[in-house]
Each structure stands twice: as structure tokens, then as C-alpha cells.
PDB file of N, CA and C in Angstrom:
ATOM      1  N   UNK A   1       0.823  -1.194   0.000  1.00  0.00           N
ATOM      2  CA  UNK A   1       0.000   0.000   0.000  1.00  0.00           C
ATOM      3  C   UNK A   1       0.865   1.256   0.000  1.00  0.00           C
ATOM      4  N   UNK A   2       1.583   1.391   0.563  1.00  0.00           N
ATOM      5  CA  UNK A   2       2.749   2.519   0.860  1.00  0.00           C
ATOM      6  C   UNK A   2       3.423   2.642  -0.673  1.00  0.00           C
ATOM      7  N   UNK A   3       3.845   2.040  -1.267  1.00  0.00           N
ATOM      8  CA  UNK A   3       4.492   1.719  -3.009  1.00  0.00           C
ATOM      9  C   UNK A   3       3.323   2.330  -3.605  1.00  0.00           C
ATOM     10  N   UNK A   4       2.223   1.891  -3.475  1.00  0.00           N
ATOM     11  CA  UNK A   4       1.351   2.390  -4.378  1.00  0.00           C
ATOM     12  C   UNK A   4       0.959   4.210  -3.773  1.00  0.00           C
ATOM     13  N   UNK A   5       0.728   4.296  -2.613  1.00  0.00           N
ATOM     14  CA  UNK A   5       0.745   5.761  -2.345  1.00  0.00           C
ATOM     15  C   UNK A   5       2.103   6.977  -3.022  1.00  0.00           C
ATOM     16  N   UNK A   6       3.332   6.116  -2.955  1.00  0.00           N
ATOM     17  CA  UNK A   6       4.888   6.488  -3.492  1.00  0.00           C
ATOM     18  C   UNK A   6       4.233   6.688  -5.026  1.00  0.00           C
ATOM     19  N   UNK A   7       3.897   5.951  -5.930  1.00  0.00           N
ATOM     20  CA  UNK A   7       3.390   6.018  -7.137  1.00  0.00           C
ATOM     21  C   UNK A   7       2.904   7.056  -7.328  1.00  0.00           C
ATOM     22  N   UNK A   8       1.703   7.494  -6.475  1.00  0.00           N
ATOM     23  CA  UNK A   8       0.495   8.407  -6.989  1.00  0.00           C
ATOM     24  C   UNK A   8       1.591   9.734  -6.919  1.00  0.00           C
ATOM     25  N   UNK A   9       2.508   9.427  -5.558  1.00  0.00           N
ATOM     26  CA  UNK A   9       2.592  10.795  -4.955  1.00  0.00           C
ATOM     27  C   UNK A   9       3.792  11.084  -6.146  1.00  0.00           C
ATOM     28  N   UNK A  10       4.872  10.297  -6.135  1.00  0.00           N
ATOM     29  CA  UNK A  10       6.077  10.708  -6.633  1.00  0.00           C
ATOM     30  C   UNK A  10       6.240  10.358  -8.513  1.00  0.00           C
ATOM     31  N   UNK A  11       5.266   9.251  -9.282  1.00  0.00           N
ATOM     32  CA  UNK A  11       5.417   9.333 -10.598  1.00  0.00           C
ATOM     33  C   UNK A  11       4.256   9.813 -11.456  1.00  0.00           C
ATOM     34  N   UNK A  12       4.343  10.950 -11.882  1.00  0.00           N
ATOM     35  CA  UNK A  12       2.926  10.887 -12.617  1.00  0.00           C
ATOM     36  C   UNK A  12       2.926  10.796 -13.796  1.00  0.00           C
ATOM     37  N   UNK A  13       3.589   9.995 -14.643  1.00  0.00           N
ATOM     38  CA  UNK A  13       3.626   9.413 -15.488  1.00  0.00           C
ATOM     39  C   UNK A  13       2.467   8.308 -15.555  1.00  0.00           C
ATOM     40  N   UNK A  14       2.489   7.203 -14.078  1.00  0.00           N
ATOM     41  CA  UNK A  14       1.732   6.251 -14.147  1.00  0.00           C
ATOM     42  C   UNK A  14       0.155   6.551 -13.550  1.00  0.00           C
ATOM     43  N   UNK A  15      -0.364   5.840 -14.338  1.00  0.00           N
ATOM     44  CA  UNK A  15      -1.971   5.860 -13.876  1.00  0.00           C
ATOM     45  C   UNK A  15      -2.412   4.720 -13.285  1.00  0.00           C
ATOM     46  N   UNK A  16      -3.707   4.816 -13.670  1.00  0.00           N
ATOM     47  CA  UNK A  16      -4.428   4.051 -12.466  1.00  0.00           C
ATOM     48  C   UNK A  16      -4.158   2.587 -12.770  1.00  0.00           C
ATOM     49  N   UNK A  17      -4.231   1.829 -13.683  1.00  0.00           N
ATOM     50  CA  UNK A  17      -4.027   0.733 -14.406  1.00  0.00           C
ATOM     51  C   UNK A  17      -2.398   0.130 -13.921  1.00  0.00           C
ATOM     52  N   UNK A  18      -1.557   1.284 -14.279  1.00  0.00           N
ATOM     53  CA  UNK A  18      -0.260   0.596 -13.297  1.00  0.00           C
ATOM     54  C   UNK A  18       0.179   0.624 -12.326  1.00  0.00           C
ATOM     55  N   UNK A  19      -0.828   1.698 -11.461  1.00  0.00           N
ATOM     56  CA  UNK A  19      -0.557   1.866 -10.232  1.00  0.00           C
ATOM     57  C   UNK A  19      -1.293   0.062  -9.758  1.00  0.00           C
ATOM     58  N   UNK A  20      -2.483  -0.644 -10.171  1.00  0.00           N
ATOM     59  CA  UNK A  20      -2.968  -1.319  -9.966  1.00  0.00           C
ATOM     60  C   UNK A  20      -2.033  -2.581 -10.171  1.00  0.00           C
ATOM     61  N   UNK A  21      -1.272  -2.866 -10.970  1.00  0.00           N
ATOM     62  CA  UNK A  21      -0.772  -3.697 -11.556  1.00  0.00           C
ATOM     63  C   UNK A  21       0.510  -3.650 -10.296  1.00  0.00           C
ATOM     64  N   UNK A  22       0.995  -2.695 -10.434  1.00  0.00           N
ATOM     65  CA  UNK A  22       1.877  -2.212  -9.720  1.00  0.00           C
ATOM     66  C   UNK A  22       1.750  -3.380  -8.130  1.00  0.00           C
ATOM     67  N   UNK A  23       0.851  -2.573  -7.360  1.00  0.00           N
ATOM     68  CA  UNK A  23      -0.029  -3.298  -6.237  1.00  0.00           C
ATOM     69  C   UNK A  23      -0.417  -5.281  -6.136  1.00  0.00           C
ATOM     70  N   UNK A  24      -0.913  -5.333  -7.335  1.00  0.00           N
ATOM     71  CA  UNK A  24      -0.653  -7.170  -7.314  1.00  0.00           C
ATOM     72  C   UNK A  24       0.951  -7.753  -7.277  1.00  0.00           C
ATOM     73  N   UNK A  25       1.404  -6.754  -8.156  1.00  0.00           N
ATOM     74  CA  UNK A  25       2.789  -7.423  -7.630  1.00  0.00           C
ATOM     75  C   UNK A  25       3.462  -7.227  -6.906  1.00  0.00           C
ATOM     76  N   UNK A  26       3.065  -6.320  -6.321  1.00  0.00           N
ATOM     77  CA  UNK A  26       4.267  -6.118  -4.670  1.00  0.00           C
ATOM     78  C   UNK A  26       3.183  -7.383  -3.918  1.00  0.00           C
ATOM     79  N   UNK A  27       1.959  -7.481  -3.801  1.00  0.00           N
ATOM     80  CA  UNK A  27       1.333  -8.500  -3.067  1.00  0.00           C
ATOM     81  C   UNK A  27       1.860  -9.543  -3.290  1.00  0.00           C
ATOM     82  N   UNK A  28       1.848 -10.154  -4.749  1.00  0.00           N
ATOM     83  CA  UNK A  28       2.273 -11.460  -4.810  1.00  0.00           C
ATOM     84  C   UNK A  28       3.616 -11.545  -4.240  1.00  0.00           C
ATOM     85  N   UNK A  29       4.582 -10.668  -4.427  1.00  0.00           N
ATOM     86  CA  UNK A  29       6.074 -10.851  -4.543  1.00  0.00           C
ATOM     87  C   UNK A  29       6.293 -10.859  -2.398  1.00  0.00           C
ATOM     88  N   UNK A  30       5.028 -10.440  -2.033  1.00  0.00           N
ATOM     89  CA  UNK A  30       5.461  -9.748  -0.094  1.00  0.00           C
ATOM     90  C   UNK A  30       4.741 -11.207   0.274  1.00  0.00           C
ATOM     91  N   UNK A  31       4.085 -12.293  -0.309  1.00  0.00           N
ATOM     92  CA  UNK A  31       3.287 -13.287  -0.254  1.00  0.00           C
ATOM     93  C   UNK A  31       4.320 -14.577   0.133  1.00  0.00           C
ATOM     94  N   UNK A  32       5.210 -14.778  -1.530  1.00  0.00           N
ATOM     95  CA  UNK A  32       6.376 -15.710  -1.779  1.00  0.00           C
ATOM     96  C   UNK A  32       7.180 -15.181  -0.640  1.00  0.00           C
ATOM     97  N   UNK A  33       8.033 -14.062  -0.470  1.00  0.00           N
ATOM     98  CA  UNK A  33       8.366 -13.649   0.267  1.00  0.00           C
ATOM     99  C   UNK A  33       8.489 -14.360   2.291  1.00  0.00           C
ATOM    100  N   UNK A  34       7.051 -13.491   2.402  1.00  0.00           N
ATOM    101  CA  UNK A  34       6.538 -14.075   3.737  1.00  0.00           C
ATOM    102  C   UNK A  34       6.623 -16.011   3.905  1.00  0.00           C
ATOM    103  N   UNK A  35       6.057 -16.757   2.730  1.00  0.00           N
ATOM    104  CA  UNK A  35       5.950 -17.805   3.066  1.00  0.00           C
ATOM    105  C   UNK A  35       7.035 -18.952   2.800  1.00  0.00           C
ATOM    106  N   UNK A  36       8.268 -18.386   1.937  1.00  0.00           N
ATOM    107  CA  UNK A  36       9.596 -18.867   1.820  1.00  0.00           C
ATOM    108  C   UNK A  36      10.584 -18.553   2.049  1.00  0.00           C
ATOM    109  N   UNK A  37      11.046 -17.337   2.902  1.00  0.00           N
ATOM    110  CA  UNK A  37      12.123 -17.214   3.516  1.00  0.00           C
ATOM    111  C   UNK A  37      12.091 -16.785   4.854  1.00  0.00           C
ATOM    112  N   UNK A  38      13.509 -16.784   5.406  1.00  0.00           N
ATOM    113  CA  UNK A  38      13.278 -15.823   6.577  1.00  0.00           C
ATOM    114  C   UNK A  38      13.450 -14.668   7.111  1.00  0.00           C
ATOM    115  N   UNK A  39      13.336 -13.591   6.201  1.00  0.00           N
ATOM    116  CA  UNK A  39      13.587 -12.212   5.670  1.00  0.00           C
ATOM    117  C   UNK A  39      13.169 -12.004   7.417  1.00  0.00           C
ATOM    118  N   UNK A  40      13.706 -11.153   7.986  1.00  0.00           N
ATOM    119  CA  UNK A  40      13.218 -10.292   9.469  1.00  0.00           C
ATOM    120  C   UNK A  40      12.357  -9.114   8.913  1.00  0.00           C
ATOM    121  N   UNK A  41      11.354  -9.263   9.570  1.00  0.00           N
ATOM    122  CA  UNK A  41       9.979  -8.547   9.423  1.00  0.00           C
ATOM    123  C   UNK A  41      10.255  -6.554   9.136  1.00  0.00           C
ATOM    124  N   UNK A  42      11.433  -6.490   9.799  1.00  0.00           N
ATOM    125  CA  UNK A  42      11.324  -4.792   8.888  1.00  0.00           C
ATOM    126  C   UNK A  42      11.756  -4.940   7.484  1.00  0.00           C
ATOM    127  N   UNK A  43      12.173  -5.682   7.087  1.00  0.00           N
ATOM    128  CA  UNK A  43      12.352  -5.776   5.804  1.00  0.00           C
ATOM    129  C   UNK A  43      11.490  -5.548   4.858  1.00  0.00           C
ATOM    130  N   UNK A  44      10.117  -6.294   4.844  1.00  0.00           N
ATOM    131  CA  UNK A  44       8.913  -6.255   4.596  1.00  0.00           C
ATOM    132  C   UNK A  44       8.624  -5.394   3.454  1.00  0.00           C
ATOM    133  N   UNK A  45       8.770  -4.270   4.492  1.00  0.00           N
ATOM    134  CA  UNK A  45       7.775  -2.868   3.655  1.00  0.00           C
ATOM    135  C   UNK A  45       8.933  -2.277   2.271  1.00  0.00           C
ATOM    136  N   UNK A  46      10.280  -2.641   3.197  1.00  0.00           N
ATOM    137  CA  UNK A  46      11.034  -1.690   1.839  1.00  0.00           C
ATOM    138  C   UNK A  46      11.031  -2.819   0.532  1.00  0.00           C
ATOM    139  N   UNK A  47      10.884  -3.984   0.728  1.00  0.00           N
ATOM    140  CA  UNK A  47      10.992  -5.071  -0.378  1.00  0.00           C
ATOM    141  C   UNK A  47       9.378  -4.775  -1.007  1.00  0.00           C
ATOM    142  N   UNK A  48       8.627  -4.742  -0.618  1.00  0.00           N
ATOM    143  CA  UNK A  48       6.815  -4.391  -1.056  1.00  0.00           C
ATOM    144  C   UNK A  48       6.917  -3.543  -1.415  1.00  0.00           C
ATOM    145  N   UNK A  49       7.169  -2.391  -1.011  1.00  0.00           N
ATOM    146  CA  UNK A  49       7.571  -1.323  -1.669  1.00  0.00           C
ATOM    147  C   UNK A  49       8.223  -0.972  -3.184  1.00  0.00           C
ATOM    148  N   UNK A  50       9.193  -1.232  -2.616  1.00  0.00           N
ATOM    149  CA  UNK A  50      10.274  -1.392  -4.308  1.00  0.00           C
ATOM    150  C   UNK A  50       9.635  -2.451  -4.890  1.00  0.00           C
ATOM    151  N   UNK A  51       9.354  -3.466  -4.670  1.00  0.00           N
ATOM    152  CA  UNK A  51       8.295  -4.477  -5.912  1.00  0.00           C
ATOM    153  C   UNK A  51       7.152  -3.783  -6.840  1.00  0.00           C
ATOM    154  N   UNK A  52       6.624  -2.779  -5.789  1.00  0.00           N
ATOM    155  CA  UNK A  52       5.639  -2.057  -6.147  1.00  0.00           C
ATOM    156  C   UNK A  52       5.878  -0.619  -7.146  1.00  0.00           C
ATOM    157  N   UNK A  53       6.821  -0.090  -6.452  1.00  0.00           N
ATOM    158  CA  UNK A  53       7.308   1.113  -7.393  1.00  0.00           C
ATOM    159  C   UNK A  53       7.914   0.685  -8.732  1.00  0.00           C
ATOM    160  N   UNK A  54       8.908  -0.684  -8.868  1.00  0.00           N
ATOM    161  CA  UNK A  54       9.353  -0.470 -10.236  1.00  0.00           C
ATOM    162  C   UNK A  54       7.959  -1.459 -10.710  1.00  0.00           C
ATOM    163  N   UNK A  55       7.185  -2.479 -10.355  1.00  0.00           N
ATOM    164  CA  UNK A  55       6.459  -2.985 -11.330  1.00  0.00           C
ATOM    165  C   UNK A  55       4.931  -1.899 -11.697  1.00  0.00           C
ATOM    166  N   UNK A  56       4.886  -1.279 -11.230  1.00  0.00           N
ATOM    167  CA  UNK A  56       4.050  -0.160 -11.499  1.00  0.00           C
ATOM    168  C   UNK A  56       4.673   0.908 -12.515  1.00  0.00           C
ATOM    169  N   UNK A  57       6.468   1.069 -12.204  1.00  0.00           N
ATOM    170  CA  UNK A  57       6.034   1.960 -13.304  1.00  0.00           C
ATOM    171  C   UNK A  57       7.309   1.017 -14.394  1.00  0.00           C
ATOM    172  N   UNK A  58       7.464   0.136 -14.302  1.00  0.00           N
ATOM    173  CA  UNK A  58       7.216  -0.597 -15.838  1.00  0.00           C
ATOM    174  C   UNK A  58       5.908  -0.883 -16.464  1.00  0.00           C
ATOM    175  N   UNK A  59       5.161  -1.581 -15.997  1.00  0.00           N
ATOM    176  CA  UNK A  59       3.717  -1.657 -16.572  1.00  0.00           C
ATOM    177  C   UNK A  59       3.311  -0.302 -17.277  1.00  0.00           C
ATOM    178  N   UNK A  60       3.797   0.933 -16.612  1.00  0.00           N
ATOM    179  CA  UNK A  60       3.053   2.255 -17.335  1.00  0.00           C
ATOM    180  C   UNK A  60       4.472   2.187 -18.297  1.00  0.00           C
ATOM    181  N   UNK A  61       5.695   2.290 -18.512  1.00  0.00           N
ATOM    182  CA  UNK A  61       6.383   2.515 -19.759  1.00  0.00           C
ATOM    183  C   UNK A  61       6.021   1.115 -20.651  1.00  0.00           C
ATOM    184  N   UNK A  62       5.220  -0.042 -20.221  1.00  0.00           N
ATOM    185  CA  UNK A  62       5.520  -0.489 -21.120  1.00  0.00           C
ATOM    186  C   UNK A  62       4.091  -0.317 -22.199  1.00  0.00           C
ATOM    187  N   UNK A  63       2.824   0.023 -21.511  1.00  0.00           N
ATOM    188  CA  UNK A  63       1.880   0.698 -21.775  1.00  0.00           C
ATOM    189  C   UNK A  63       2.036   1.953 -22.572  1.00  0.00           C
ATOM    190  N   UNK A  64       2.607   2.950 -22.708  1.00  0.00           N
ATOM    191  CA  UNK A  64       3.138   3.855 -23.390  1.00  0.00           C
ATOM    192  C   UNK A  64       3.127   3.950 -24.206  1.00  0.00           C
ATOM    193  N   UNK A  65       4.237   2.659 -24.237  1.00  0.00           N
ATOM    194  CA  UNK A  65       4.915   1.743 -26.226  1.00  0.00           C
ATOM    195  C   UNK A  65       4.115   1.388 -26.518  1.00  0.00           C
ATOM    196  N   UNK A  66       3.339   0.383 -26.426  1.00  0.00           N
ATOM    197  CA  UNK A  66       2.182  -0.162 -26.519  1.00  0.00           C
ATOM    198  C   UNK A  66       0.891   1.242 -27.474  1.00  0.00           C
ATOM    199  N   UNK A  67       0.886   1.871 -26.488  1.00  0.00           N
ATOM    200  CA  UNK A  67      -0.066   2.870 -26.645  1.00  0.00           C
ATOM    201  C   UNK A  67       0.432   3.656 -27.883  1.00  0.00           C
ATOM    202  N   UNK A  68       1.705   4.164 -27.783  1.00  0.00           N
ATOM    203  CA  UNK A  68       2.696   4.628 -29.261  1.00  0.00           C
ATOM    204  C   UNK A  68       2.146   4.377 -30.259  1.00  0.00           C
ATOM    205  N   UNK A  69       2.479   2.712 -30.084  1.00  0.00           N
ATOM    206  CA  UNK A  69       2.457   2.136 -31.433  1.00  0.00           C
ATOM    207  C   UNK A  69       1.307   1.620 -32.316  1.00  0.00           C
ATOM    208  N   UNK A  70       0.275   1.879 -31.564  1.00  0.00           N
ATOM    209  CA  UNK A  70      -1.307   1.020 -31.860  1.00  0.00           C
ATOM    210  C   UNK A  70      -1.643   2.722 -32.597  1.00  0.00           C
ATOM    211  N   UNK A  71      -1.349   3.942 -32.139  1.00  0.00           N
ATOM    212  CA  UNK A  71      -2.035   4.770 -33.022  1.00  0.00           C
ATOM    213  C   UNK A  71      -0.974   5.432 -33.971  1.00  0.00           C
ATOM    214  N   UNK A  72      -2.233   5.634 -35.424  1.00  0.00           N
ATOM    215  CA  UNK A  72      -1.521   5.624 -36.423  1.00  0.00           C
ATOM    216  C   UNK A  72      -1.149   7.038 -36.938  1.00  0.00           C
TER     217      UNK A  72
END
């Protein structure tokens, strides 16, 4: 949640779609995380975090291109 607040606040490049995208994957990634290693619990937020900030704003650059290239 904090990654995705970092998003809104600090890239505005990305929108809502990768801020969203963004958010499943810091979940999934704080999930594997929690249930296969033994990371010490402050760790947590800065690893969810950064999962969240770069897969949010890859999803929006890669959306972009995407978006670029579809109009003619």
C-alpha cells in the first residue's frame, strides 16, 4: 500500500491501471516472500515497496509503447 501511495505521490507518469498492476505485484512478490524465507519482518515494507514502485512503473512505460504504437 505505501508503493502504491509512493506512485500516486512521486510518478505521474503512471496511472491508475499501473498503479494497480503495480499493487498485485508487490502482493504477490510480499506473499512468496513471507511464506519462503526468513527475511526479518522490517524488511517487509522496503521489499513491497520497491516491488511495487518499479512494477508499477514498468507496466506504465511499457503501456506507453504499446499505446505509441497502436495509433496511427
Amino acid at each position: 500500500l505505501l508503493g502504491t501511495f509512493f506512485l500516486g505521490l512521486f510518478f505521474r507518469q503512471v496511472d491508475q491501471a499501473a498503479a494497480y498492476a503495480g499493487l498485485l505485484a508487490g502482493l504477490a512478490v510480499m506473499i512468496m516472500v513471507m511464506a519462503q524465507t526468513s527475511i526479518d519482518f522490517t524488511w517487509h515494507t522496503f521489499i513491497g515497496c520497491g516491488v511495487t514502485i518499479l512494477a508499477g512503473n514498468g507496466f506504465a512505460a511499457v503501456s506507453r509503447r504499446l499505446t505509441k504504437w497502436s495509433c496511427p
